[in-house]
C-alpha atoms as a PDB file:
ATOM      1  CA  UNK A   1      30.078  17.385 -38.489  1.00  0.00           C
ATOM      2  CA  UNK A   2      28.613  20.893 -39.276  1.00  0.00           C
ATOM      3  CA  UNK A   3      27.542  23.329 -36.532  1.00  0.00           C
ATOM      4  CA  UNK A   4      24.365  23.404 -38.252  1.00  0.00           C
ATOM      5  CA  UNK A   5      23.784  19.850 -38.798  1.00  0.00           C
ATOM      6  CA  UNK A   6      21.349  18.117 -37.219  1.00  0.00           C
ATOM      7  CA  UNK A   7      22.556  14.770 -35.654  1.00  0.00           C
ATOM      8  CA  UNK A   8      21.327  11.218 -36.779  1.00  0.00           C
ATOM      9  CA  UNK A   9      18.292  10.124 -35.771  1.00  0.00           C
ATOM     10  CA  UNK A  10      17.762   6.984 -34.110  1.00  0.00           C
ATOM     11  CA  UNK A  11      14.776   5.027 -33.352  1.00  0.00           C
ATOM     12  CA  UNK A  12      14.500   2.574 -30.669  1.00  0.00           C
ATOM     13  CA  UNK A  13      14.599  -1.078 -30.328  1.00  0.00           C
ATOM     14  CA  UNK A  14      11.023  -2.460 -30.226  1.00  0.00           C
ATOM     15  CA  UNK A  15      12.215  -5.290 -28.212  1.00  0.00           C
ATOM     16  CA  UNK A  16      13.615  -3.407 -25.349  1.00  0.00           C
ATOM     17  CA  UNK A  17      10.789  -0.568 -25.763  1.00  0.00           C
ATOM     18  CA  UNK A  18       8.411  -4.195 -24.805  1.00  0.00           C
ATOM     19  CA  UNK A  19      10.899  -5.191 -22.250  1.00  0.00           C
ATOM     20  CA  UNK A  20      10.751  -2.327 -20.032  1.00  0.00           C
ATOM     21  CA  UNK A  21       7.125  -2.253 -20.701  1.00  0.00           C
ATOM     22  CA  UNK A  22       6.630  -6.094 -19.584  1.00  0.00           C
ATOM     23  CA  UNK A  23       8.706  -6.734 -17.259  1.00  0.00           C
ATOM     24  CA  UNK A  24       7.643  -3.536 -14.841  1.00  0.00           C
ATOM     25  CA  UNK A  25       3.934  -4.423 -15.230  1.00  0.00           C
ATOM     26  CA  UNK A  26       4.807  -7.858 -14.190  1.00  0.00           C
ATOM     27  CA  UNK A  27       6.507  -6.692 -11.189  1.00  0.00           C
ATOM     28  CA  UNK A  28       3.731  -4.777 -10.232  1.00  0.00           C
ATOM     29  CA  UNK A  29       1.357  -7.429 -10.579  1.00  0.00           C
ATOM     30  CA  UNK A  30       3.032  -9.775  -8.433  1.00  0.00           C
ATOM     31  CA  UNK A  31       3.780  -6.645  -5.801  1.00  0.00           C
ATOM     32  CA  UNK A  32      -0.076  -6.026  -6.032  1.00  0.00           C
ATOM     33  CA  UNK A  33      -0.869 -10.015  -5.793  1.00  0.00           C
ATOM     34  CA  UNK A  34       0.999 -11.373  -2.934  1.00  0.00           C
ATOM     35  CA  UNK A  35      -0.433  -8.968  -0.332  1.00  0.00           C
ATOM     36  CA  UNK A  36      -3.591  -9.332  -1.642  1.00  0.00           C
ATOM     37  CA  UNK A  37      -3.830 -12.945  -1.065  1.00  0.00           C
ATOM     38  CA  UNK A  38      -2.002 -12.068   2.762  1.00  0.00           C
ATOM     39  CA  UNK A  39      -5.139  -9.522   3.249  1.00  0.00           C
ATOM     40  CA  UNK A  40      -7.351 -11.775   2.627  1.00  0.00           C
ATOM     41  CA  UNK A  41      -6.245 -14.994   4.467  1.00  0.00           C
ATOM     42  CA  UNK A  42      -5.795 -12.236   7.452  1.00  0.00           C
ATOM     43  CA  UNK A  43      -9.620 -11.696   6.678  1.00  0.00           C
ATOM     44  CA  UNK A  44     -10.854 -14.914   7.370  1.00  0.00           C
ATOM     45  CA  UNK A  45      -9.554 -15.399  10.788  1.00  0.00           C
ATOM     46  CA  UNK A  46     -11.808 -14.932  13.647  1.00  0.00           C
ATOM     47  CA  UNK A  47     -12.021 -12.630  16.430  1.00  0.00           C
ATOM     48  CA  UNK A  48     -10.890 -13.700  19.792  1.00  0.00           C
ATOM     49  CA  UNK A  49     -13.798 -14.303  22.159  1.00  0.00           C
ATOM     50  CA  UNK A  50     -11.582 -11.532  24.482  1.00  0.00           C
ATOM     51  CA  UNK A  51     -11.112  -9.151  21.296  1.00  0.00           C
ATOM     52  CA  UNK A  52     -11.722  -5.692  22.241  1.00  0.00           C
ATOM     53  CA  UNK A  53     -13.602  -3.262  19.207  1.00  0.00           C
ATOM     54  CA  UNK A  54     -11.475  -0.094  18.754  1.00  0.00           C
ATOM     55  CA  UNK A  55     -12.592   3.206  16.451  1.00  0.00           C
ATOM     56  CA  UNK A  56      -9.580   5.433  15.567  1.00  0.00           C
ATOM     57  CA  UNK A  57     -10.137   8.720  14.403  1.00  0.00           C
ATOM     58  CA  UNK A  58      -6.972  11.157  12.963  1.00  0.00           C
ATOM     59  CA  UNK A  59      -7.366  14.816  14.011  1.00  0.00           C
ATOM     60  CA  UNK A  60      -4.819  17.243  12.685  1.00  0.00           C
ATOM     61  CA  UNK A  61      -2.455  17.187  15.653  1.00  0.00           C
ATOM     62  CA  UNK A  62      -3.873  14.013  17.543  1.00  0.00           C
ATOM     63  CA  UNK A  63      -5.440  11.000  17.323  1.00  0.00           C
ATOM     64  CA  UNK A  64      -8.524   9.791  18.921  1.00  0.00           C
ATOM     65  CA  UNK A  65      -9.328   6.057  20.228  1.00  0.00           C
ATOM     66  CA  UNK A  66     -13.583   4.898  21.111  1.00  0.00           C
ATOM     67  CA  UNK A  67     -14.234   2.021  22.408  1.00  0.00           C
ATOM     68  CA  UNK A  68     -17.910   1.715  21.920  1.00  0.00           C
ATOM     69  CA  UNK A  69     -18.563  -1.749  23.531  1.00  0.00           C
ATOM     70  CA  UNK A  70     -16.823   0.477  27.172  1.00  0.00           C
ATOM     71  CA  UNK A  71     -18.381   3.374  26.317  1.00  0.00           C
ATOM     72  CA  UNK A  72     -14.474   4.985  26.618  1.00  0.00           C
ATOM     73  CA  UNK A  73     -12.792   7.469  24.816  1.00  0.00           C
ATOM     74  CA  UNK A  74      -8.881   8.416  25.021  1.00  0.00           C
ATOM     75  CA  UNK A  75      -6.808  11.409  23.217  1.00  0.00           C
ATOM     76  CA  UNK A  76      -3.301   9.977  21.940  1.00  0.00           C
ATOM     77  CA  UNK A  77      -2.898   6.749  23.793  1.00  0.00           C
ATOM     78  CA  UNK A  78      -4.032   3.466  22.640  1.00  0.00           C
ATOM     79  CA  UNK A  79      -2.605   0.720  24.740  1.00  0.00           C
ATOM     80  CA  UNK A  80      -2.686  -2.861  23.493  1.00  0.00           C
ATOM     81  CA  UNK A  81      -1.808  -6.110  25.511  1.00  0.00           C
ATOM     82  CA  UNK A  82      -1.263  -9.964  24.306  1.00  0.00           C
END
């Protein structure tokens, strides 16, 4: 082969250029559809009769928690019990 040569070119396969076409877009589908169906079974449950409303709100160094039913509002600390 020459110095000066250019090498053969080769095109690809258009079976494997679908492959790895397919089979990632498939992957993400099902990656996209099983939560999806897990969000929204977690959607239709109820609230507890107990169940406390809670508004967090992300500052740039710390968080904030309301709790507009108490009338309460904490820097930091959100404390949760079952």
């Amino acid at each position: 082969m020459d110095a000066t040569s250019e090498p053969a070119q080769v095109y690809g396969s258009t079976q494997i250029e679908l492959a790895w076409t397919i089979i990632p877009t498939l992957i993400v589908f099902v990656y996209f559809w099983l939560p999806l169906e897990s969000f929204t079974a977690i959607q239709d449950t109820p609230k507890p009769a107990t169940a406390v409303e809670v508004t967090a709100i992300g500052h740039q160094f710390w968080w904030e928690f309301r709790y507009p039913a108490l009338g309460i509002v904490t820097a930091n600390e959100l404390h949760v019990s079952c």
